[in-house]
Protein backbone atom coordinates (compact mmCIF):
# COMPACT_ATOMS: atom_id res chain seq x y z
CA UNK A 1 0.00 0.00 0.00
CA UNK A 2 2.62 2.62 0.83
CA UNK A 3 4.41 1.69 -2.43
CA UNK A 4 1.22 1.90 -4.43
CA UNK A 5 0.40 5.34 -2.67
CA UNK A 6 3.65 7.23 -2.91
CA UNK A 7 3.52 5.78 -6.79
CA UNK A 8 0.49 7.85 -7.19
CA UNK A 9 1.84 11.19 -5.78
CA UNK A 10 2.29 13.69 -8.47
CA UNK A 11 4.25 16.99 -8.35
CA UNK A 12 1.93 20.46 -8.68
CA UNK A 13 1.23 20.98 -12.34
CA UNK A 14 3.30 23.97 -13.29
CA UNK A 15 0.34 24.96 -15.92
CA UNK A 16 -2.34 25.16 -13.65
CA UNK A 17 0.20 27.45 -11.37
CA UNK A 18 0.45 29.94 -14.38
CA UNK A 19 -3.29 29.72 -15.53
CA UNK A 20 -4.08 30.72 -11.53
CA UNK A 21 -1.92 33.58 -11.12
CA UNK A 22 -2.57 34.91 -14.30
CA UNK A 23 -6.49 34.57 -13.59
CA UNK A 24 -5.74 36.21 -9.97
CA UNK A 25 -4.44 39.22 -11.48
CA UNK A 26 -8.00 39.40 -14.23
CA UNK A 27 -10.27 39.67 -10.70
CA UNK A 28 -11.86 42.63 -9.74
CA UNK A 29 -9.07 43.91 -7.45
CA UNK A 30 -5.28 45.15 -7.09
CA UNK A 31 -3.39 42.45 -8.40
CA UNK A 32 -1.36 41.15 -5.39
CA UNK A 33 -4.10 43.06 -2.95
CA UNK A 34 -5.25 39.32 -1.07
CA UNK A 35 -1.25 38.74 -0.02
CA UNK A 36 -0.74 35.52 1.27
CA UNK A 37 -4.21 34.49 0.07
CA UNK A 38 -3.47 34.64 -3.54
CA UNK A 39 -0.82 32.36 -2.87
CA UNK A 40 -2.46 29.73 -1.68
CA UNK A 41 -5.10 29.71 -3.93
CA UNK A 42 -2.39 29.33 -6.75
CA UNK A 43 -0.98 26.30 -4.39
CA UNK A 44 -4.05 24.31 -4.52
CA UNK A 45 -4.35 24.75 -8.07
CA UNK A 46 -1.04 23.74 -8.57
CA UNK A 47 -1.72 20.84 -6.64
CA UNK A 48 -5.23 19.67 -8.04
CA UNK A 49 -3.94 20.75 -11.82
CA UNK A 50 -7.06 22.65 -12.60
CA UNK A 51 -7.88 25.96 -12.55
CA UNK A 52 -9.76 27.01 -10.42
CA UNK A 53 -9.04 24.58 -7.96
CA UNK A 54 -12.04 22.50 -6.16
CA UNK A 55 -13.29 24.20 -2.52
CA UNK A 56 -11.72 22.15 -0.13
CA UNK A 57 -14.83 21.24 1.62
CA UNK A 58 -16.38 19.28 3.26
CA UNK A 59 -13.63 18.47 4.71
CA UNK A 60 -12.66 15.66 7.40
CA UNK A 61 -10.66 15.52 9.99
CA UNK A 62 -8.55 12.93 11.84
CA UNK A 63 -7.18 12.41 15.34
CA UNK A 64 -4.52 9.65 15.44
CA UNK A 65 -4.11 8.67 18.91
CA UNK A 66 -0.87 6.57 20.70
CA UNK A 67 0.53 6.26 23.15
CA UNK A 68 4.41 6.28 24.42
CA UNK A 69 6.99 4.03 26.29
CA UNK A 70 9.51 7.85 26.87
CA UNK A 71 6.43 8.74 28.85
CA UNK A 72 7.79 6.50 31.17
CA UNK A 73 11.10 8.50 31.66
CA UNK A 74 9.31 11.58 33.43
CA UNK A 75 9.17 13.88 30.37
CA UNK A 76 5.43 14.84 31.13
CA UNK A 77 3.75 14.94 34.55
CA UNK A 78 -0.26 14.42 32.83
CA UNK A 79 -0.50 10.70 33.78
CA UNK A 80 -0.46 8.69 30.22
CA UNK A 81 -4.15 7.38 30.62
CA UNK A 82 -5.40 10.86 29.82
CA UNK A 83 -4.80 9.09 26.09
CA UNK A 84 -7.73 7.04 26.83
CA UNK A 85 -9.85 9.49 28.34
CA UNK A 86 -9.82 12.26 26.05
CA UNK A 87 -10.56 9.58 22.82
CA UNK A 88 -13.38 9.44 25.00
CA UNK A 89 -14.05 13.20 25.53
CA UNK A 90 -13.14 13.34 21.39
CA UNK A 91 -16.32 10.75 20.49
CA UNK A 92 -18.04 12.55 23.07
CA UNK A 93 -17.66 15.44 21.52
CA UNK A 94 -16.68 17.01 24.59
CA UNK A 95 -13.29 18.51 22.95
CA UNK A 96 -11.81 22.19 21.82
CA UNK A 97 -11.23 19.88 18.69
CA UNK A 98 -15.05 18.79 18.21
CA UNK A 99 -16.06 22.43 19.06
CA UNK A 100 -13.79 24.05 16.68
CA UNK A 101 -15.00 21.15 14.32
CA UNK A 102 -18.50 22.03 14.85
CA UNK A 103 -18.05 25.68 14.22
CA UNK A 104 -16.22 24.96 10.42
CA UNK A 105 -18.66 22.25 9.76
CA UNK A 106 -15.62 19.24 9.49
CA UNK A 107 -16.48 16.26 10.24
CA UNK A 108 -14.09 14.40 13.10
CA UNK A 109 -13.17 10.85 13.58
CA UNK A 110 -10.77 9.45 15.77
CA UNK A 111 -8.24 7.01 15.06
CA UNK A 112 -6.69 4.24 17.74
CA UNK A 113 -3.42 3.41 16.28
CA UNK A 114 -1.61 2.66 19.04
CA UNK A 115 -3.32 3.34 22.53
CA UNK A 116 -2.35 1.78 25.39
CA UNK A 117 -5.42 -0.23 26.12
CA UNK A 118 -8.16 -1.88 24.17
CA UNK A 119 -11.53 0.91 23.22
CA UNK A 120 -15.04 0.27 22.96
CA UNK A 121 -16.53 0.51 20.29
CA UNK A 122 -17.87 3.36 18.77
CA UNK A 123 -19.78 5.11 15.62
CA UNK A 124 -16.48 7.86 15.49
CA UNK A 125 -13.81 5.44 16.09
CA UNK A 126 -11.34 3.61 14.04
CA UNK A 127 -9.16 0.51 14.99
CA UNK A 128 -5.73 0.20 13.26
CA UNK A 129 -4.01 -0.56 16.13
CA UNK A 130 -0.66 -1.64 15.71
CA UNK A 131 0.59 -1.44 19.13
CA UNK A 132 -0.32 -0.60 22.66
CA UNK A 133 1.98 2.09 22.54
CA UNK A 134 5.65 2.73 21.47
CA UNK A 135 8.68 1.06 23.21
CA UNK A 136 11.23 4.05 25.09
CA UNK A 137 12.72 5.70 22.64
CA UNK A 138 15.84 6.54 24.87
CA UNK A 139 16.41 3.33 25.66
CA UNK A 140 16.23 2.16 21.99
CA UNK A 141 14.01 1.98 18.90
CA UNK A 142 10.21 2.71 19.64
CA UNK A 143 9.17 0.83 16.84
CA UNK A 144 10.26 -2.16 14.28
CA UNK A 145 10.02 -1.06 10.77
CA UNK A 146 7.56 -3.17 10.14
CA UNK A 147 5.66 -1.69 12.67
CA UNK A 148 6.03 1.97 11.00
CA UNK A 149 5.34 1.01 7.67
CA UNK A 150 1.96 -0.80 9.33
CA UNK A 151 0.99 2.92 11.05
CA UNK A 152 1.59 4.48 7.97
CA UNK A 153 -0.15 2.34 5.75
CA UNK A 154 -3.21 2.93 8.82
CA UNK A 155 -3.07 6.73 7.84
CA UNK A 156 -3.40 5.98 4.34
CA UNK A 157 -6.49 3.79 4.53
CA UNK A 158 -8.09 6.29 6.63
CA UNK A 159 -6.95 9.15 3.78
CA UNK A 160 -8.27 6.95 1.28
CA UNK A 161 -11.76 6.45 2.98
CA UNK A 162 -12.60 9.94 4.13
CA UNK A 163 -11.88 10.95 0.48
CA UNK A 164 -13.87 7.85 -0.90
CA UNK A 165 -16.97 9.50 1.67
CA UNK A 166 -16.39 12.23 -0.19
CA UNK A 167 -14.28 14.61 1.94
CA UNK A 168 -12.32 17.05 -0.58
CA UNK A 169 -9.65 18.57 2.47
CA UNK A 170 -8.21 16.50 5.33
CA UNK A 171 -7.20 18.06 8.01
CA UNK A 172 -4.79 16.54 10.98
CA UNK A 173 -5.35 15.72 14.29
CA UNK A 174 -3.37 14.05 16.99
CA UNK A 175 -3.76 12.99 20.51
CA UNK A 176 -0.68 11.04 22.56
CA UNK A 177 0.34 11.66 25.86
CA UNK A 178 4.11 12.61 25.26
CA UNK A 179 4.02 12.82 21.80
CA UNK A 180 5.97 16.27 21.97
CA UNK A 181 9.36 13.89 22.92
CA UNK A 182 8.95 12.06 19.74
CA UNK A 183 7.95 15.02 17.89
CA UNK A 184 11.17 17.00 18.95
CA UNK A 185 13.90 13.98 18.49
CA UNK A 186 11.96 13.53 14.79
CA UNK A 187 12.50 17.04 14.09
CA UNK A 188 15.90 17.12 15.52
CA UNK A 189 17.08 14.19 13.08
CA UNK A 190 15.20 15.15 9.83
CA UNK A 191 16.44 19.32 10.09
CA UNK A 192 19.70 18.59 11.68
CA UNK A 193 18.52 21.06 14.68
CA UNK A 194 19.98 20.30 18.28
CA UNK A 195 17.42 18.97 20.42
CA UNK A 196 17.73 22.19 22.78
CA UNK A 197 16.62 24.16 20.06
CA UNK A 198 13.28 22.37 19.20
CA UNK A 199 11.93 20.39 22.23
CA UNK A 200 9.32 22.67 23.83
CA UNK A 201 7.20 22.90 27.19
CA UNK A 202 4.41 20.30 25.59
CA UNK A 203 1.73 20.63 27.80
CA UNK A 204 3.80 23.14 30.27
CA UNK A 205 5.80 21.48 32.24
CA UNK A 206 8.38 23.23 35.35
CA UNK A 207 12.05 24.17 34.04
CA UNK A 208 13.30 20.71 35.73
CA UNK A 209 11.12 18.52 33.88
CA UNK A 210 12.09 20.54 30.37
CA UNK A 211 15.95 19.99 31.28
CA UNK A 212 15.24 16.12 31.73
CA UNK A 213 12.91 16.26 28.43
CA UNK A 214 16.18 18.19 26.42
CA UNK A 215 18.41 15.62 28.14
CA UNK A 216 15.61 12.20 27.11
CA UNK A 217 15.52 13.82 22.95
CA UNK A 218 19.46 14.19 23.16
CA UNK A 219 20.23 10.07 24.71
CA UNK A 220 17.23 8.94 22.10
CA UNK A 221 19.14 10.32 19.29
CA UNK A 222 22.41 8.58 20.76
CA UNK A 223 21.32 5.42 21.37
CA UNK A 224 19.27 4.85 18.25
CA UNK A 225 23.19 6.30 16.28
CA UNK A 226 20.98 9.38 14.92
CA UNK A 227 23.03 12.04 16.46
CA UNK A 228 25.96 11.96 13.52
CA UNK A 229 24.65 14.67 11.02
CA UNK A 230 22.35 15.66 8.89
CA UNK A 231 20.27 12.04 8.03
CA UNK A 232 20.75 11.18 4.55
CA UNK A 233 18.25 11.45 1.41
CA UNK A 234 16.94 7.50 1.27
CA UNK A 235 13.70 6.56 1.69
CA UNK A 236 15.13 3.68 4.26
CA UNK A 237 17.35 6.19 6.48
CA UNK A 238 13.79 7.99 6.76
CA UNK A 239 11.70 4.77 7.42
CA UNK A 240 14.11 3.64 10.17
CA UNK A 241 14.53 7.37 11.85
CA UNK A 242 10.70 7.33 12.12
CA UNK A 243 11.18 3.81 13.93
CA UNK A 244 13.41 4.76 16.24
CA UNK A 245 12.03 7.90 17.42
CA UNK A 246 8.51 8.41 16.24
CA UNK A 247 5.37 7.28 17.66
CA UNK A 248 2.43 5.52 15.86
CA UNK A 249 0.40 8.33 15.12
CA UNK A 250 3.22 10.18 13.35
CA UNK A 251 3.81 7.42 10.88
CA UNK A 252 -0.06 7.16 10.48
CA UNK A 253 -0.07 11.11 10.23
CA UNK A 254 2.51 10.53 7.36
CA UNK A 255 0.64 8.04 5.84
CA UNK A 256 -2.40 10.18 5.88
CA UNK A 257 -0.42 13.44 4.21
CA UNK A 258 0.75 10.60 1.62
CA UNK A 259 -3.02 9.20 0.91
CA UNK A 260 -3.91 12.93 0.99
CA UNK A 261 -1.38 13.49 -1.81
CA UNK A 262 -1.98 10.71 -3.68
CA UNK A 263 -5.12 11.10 -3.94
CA UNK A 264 -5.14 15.16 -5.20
CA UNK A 265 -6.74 16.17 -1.96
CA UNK A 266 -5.50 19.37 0.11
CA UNK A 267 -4.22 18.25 3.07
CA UNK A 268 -4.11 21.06 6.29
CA UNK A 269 -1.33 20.35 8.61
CA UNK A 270 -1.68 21.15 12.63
CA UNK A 271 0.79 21.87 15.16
CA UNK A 272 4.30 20.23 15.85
CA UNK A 273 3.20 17.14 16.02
CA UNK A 274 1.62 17.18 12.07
CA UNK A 275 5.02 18.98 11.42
CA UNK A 276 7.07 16.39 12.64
CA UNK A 277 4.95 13.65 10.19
CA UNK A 278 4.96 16.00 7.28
CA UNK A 279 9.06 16.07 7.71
CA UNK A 280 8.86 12.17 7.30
CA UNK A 281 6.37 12.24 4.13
CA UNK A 282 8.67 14.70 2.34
CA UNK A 283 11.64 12.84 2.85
CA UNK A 284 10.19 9.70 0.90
CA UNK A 285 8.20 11.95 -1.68
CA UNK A 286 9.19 15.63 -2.19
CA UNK A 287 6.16 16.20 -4.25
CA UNK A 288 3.49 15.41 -1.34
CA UNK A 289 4.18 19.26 0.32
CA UNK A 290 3.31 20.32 -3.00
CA UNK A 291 -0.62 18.86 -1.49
CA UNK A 292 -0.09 20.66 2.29
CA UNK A 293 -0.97 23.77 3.82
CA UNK A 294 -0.01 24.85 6.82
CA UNK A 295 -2.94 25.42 8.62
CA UNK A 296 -1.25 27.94 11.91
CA UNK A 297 2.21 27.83 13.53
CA UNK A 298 2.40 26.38 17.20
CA UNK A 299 4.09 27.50 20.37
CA UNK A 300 6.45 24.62 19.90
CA UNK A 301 9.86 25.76 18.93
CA UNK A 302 10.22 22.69 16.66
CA UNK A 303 6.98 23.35 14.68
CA UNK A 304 8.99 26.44 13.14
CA UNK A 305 12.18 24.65 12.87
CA UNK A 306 9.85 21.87 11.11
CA UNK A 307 8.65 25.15 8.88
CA UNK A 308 11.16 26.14 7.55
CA UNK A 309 12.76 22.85 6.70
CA UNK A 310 9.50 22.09 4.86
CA UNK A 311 9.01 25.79 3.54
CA UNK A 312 5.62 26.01 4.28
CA UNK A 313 3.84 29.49 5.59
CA UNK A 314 1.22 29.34 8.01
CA UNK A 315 -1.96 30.67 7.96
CA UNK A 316 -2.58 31.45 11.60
CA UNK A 317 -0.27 32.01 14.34
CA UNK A 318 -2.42 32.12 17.45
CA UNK A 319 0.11 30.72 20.23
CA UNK A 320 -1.91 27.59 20.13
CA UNK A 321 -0.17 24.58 21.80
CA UNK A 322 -3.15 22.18 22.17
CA UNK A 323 -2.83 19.62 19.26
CA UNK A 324 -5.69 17.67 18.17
CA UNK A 325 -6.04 19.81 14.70
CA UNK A 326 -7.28 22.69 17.03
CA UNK A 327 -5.03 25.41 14.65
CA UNK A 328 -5.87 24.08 11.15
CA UNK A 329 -9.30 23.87 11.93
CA UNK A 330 -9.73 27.31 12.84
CA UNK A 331 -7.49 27.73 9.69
CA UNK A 332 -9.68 25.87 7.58
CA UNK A 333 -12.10 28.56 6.87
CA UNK A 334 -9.36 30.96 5.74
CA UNK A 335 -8.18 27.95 2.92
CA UNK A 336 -12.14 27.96 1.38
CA UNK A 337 -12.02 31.47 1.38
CA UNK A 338 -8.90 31.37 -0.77
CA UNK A 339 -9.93 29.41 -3.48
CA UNK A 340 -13.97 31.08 -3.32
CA UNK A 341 -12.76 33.57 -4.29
CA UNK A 342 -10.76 32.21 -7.25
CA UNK A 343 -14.71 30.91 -8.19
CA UNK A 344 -16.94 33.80 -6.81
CA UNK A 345 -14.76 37.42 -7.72
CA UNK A 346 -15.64 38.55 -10.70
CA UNK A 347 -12.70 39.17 -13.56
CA UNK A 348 -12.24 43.02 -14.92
CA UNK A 349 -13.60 42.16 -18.32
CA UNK A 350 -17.02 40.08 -17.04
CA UNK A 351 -17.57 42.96 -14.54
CA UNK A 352 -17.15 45.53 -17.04
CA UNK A 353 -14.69 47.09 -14.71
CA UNK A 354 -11.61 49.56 -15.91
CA UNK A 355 -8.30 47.62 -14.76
CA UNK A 356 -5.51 49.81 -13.66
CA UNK A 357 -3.03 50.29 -16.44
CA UNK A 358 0.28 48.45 -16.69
């Protein structure tokens, strides 16, 4: 499956790009006058190869949910069964997620790929469990291979059936008690950053606990023999970096950006933790950032270390540390208004308007 799927990925089609800026500057306004929003616009239609591109809407998003063996090196004092109970708040809709959700009208569905216990069953909830949570990642590899590969290919089928149900953006959600750890140590391999520079205060912990969670990214990068350079251009150096220091639902996230990709859909990247995947997707396809937008850019130092490496400009910047897609949903508005008005504004000639002259 993830051979078939990155297969499938195709770079943004540099003739749609041209037919969408030139169209930007016919509307009925000051060519350049939307900024960043004309942009973006052009992006999707680079990346859907029409012009103008489809509304991404409805739109769908996913929480991926895992747990972590680091948690138990005292990198987080929230006790790790708070995974379990806010899947539960999530299908309970009792979440900032679900009532950001509710307010862009995205549909949310939550994803157990590696929680630490077994879930009921519910009308929201996937099972593509591949693990009840990660091994310590400073102690050694969190995952096999195998077992990354499996997460990924999770994300993928859950890409490939929100877009089947007729979802035309995905947007990313996460939920993993310690899942900053891994995000930092997978950011600290994949832009060559030290680990002081992009692990964070998560869900904002004292100064001693951030010392021990600098110290826990900088031995996980040791033991697992990433901490000798920049990590090399293969697809395999990638796949066994995400092993050793990712967590399930960033090799699911990847796999979802990948199925997102694949399949010509927009995909809206979250916080640190969706930055962190995305850095993992690019490195075995190039071509799938071509299909991502950064939906806002979080608190967490490594989200804009993870930026920059992927050259991707938010749309928000709020301060938001929360996870659980909370930034690109809110977002997720400003991306339909984008491309509406790409099918709504009027052109100078249509509107019998007298452009500015060159």
């Amino acid at each position: 499956m993830l051979a078939d799927t990155l297969a499938a990925i195709r770079a943004a089609d540099p003739v749609a790009i041209a037919e969408a800026r030139a169209f930007q500057d016919r509307l009925t306004k000051p060519r350049g006058s939307l900024g960043v929003l004309e942009d973006v616009a052009v992006r999707l239609a680079g990346a859907a190869g029409v012009c103008p591109p489809p509304l991404p809407a409805p739109a769908a998003l996913a929480i991926f949910a895992a747990d972590h063996g680091v948690h138990a090196a005292g990198v987080t004092p929230w006790p790790q069964e708070v995974t379990v109970q806010m899947v539960a708040n999530f299908l309970a809709g009792g979440a900032v997620a679900n009532a950001f959700a509710a307010q862009a009208g995205v549909t949310v569905t939550v994803v157990d790929v590696g929680v630490a216990a077994d879930l009921p069953d519910a009308p929201a909830l996937v099972k593509r469990k591949v693990g009840y949570g990660t091994a310590d990642l400073s102690r050694g590899p969190a995952m096999t291979v195998d077992q990354a590969v499996r997460a990924m290919e999770a994300g993928i089928a859950v890409a490939r059936d929100l877009v089947a149900g007729g979802a035309r953006c995905l947007i990313t959600g996460d939920m993993g008690i310690a899942n900053t750890t891994a995000s930092a140590a997978l950011i600290s391999v994949f832009t060559g950053a030290d680990p002081a520079e992009v692990t964070g205060r998560g869900t904002g912990i004292d100064d001693e606990t951030y010392e021990r969670k600098v110290g826990i990214v900088r031995e996980a990068l040791r033991v697992n023999g990433l901490d000798g350079g920049p990590l090399g251009s293969s697809a395999s150096e990638a796949l066994r970096a995400l092993a050793a220091v990712g967590g399930f639902e960033h090799a699911a996230l990847a796999g979802f950006i990948l199925g997102g990709a694949a399949a010509r859909v927009p995909v809206l990247l979250d916080g640190v933790i969706a930055g962190a995947a995305a850095l993992v997707a690019a490195a075995l396809d190039p071509s799938a950032l071509d299909h991502c937008v950064a939906g806002h850019r979080s608190a967490e130092p490594g989200h804009a270390a993870a930026l920059a490496r992927l050259g991707l400009r938010p749309l928000v910047d709020l301060e938001l540390r929360l996870g659980e897609g909370t930034g690109a949903l809110l977002a997720h508005p400003v991306l339909c208004a984008a491309v509406r008005v790409m099918h709504e504004v009027a052109t100078f000639d249509s509107a019998g308007v007298t452009e500015k002259p060159v």
